[in-house]
Protein backbone atom coordinates (compact mmCIF):
# COMPACT_ATOMS: atom_id res chain seq x y z
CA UNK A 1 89.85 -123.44 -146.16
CA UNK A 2 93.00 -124.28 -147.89
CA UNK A 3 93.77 -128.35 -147.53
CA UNK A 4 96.26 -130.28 -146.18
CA UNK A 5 98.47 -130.06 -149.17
CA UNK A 6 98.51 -126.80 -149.65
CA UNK A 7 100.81 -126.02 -146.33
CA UNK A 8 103.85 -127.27 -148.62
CA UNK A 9 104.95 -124.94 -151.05
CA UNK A 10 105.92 -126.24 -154.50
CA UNK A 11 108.81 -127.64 -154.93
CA UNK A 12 109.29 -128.43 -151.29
CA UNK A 13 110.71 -131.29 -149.65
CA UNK A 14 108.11 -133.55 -147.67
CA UNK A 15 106.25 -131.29 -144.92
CA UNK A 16 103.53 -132.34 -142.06
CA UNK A 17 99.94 -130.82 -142.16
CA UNK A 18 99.71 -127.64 -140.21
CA UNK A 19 96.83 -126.82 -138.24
CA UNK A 20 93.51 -126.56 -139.75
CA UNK A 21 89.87 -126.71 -138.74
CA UNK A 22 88.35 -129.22 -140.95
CA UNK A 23 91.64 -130.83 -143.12
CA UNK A 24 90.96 -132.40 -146.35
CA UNK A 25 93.37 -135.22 -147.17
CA UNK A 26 92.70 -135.63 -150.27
CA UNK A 27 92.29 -139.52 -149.73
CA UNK A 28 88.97 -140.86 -149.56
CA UNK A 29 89.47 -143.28 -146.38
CA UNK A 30 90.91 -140.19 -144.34
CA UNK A 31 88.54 -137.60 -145.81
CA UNK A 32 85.69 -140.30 -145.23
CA UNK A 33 85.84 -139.62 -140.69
CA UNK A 34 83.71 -136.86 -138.87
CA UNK A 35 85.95 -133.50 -139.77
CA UNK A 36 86.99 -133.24 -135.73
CA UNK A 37 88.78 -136.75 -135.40
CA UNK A 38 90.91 -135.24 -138.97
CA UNK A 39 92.04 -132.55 -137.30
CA UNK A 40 93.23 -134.58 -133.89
CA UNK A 41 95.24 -136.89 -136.28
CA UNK A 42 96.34 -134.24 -138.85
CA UNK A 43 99.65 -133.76 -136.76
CA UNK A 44 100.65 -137.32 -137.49
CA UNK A 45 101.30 -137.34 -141.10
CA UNK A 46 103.62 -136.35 -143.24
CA UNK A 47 102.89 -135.41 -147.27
CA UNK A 48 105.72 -137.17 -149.16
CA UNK A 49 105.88 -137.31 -153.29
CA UNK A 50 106.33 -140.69 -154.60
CA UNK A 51 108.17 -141.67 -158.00
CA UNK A 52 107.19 -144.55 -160.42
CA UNK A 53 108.95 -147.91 -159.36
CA UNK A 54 109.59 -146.81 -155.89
CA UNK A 55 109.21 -149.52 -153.95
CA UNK A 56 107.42 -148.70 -150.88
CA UNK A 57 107.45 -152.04 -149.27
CA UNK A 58 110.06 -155.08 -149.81
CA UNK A 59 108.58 -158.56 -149.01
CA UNK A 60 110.26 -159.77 -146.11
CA UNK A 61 111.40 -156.84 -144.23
CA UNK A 62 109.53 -154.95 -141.33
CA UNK A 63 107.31 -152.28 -142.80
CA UNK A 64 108.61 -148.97 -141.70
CA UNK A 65 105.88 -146.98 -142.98
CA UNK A 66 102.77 -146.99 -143.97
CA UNK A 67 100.96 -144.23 -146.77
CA UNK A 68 97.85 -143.10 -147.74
CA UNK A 69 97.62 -142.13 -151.28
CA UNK A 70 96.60 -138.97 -152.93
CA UNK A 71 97.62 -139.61 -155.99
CA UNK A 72 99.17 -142.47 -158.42
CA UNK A 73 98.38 -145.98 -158.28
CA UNK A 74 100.40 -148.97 -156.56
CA UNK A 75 100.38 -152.21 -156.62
CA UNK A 76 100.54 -155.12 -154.19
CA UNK A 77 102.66 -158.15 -155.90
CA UNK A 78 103.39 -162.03 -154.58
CA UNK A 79 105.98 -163.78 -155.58
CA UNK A 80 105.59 -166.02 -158.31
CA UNK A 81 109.21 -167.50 -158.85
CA UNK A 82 112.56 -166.47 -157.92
CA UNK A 83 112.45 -163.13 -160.03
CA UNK A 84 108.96 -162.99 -160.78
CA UNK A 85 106.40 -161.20 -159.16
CA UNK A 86 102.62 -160.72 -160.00
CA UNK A 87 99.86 -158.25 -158.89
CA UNK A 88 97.50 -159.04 -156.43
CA UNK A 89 95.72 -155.76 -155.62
CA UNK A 90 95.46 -152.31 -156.68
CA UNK A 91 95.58 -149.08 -154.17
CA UNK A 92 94.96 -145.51 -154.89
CA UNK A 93 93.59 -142.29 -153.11
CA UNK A 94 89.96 -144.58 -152.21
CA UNK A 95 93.04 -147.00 -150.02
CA UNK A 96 95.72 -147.18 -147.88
CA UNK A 97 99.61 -149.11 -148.18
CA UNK A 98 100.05 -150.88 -144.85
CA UNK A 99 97.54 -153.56 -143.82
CA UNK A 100 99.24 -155.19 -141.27
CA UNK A 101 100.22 -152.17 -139.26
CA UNK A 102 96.75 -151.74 -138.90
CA UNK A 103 96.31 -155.52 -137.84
CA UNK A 104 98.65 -154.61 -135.50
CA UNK A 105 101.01 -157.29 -137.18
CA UNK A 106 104.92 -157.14 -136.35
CA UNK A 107 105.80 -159.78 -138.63
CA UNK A 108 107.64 -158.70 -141.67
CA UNK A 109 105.12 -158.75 -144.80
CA UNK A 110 105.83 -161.37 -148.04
CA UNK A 111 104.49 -159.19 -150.42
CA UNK A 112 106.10 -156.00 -152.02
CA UNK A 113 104.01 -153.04 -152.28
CA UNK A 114 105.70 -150.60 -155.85
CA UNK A 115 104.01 -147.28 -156.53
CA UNK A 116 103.42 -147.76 -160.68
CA UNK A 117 102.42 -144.86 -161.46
CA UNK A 118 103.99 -141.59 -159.65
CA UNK A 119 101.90 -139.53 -157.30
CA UNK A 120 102.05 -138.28 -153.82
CA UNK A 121 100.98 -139.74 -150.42
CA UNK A 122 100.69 -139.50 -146.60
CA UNK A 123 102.95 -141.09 -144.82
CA UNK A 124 102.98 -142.15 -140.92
CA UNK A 125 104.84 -144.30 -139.08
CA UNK A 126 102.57 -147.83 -137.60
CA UNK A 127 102.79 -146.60 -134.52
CA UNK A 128 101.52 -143.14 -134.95
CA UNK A 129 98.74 -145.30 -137.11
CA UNK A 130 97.96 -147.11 -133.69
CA UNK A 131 97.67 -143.77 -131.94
CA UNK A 132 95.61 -142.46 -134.91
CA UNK A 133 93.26 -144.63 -134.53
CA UNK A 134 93.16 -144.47 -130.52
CA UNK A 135 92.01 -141.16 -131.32
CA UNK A 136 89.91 -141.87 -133.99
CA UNK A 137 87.70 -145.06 -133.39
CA UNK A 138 85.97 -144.17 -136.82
CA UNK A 139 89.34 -144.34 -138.62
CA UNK A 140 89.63 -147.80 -137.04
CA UNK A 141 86.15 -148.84 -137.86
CA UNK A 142 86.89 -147.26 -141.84
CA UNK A 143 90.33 -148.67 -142.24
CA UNK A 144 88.83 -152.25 -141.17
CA UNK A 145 86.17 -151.96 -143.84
CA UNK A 146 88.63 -151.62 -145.95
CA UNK A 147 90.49 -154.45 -145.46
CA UNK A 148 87.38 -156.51 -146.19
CA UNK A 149 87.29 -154.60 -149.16
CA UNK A 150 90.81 -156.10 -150.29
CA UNK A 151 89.74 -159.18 -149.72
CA UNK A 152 86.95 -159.60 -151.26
CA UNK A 153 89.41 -157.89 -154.72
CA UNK A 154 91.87 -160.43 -154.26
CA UNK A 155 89.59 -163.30 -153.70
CA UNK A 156 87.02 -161.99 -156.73
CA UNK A 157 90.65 -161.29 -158.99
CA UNK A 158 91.90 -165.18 -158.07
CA UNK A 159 88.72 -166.06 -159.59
CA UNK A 160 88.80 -164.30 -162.42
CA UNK A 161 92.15 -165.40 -162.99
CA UNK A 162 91.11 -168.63 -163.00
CA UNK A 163 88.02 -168.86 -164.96
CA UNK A 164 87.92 -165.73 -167.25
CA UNK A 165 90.21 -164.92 -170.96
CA UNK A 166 92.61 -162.60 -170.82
CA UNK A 167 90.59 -160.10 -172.67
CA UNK A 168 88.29 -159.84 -169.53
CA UNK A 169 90.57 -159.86 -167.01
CA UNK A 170 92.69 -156.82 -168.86
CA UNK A 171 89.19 -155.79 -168.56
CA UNK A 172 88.71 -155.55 -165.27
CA UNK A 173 91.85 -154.92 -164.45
CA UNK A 174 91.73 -151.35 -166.35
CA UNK A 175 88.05 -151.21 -165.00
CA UNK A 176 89.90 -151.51 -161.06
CA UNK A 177 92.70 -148.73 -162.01
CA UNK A 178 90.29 -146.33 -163.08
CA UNK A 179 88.40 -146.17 -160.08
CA UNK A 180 92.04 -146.14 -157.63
CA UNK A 181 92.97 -143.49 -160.22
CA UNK A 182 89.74 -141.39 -160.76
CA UNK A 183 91.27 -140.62 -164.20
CA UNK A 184 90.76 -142.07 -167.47
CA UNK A 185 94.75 -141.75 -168.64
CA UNK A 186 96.42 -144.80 -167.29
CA UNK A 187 100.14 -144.21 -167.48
CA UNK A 188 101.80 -148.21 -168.13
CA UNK A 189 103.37 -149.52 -170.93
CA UNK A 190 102.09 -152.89 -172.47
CA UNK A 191 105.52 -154.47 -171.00
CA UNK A 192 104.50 -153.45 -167.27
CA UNK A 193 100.89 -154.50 -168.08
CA UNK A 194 102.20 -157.74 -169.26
CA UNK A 195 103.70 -157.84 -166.06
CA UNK A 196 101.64 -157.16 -163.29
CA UNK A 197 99.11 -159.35 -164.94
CA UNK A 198 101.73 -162.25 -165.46
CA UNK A 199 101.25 -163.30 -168.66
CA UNK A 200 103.35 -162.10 -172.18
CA UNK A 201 103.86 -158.78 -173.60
CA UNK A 202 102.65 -159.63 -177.10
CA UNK A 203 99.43 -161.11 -175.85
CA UNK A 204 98.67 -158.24 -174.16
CA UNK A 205 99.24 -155.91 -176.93
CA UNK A 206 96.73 -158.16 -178.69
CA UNK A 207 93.91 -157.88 -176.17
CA UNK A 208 94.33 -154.07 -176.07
CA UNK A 209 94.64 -153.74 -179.78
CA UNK A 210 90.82 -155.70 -179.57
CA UNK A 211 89.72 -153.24 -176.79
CA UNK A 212 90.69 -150.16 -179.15
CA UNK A 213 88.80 -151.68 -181.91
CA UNK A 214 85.46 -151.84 -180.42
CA UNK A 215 86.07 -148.42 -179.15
CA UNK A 216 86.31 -148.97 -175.67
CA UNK A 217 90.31 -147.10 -175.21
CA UNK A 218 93.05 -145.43 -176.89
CA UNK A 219 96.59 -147.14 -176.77
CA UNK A 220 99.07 -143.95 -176.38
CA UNK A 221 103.05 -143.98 -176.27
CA UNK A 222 103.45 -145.48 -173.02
CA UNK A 223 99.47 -144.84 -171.49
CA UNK A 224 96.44 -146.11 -172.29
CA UNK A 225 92.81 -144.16 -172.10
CA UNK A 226 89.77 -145.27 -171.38
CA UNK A 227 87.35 -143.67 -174.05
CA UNK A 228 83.99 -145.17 -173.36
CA UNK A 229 84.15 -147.08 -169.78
CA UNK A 230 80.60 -148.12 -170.58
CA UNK A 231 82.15 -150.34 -173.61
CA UNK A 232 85.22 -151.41 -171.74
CA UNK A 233 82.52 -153.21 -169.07
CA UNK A 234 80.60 -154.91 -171.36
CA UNK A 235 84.26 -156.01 -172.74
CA UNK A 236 84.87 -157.64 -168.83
CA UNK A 237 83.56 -159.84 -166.97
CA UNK A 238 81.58 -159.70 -164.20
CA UNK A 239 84.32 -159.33 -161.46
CA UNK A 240 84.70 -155.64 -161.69
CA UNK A 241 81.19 -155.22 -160.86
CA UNK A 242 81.12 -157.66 -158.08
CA UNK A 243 84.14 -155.45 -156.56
CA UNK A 244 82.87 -152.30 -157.37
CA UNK A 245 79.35 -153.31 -155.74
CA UNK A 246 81.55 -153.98 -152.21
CA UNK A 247 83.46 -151.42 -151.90
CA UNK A 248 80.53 -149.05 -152.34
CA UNK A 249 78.57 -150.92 -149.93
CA UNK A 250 80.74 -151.35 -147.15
CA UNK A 251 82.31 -148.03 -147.57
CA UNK A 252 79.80 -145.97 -147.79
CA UNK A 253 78.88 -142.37 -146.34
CA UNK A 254 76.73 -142.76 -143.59
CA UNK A 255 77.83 -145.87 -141.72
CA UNK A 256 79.22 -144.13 -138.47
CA UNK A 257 82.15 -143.31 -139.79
CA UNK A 258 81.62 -140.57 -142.16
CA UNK A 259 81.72 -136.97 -141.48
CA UNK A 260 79.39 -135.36 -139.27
């Protein structure tokens, strides 16, 4: 049965999912509920294609819309100073951009959500997310899961932040991108690195020149590969693990909310 994505031809402009049986969405928290509650909510997204350095979300504005990603990687950023911004969390196809709309909050959000690296998504609107998950209590029951999820990344990242060289937090931080990406070619230059992690170009061209000596990744014209992930953890801390371990517990198959 063809999926979801395959009702929009190539080259197409954004289209909604036609009718199927059993849709597959092609993210993991959508294609995680029982295969009848995906087809009641098919009707209420929308496939969009997202660029790099769109921003999807400006801090301190209502959130029009909120997307589940197929593809690509964004990131969630605070503020750090008038013009500076840092990353807080990562989301790919195993999360969802919108949090508060599913909190049901109306205030507007202070932090910016920017998709990094180009990919497509599922858009809806937080209301139709509200009715989505009216008629899907599993989709409510997954997408809260999730959020404890987040914040046990953003509490486990603060710490690492804190405590850990910048060797292991580039670490983990490549460790965390991988498994939003499900690839091993990460697609950011060293100055957007530098960036997201706060901290200075040249000192992280350093730590990833030390990663590619022990093997561990490849530094490519404006992407870096990860060549032996079983190097680059024993090059990290502990923190990716510790996320890692919770999101695999507390979103795993079987729980309720999984297919049937």
């Amino acid at each position: 049965m063809p999926s979801p994505g395959s009702f929009r031809a190539p080259g197409a402009g954004p289209a909604s999912i036609g009718p199927s049986a059993s849709p597959s969405f092609g993210n993991r928290l959508l294609d995680a509920i029982p295969p009848g509650d995906r087809t009641g909510i098919a009707g209420l997204f929308t496939r969009v294609e997202l660029r790099a350095r769109q921003i999807l979300h400006h801090a301190g504005t209502p959130m029009a819309d909120v997307y589940f990603p197929i593809s690509g990687l964004v990131s969630v950023s605070g503020r750090a100073g008038p013009s500076r911004w840092v990353e807080v969390w990562l989301i790919g196809s195993e999360g969802m951009v919108g949090i508060p709309a599913v909190l049901g909050t109306k205030e507007a959000p202070g932090l910016r959500r920017v998709m990094q690296i180009g990919g497509a998504a599922w858009r809806i609107a937080p209301d139709m997310l509200s009715r989505a998950m009216d008629i899907s209590p599993a989709l409510r029951r997954r997408l809260l899961r999730y959020i404890d999820v987040v914040l046990l990344q953003t509490a486990q990242s603060s710490i690492c932040n804190a405590t850990h060289e910048l060797r292991e937090r580039l670490s983990r931080w490549l460790l965390v991108a991988h498994d939003a990406l499900c690839t091993d070619e990460i697609a950011l230059t060293h100055q957007l690195l530098a960036r997201l992690l706060g901290v200075t170009r040249p000192s992280v061209t350093q730590c990833l020149h030390v990663l590619e000596e022990h093997g561990a990744i490849e530094t490519r014209r404006g992407r870096i590969v990860i060549s032996d992930k079983q190097r680059l953890e024993a090059l990290s801390c502990h923190c990716h693990r510790i996320i890692r371990s919770h999101a695999q517990a507390a979103l795993q198959p079987g729980d309720g909310t999984g297919p049937s």
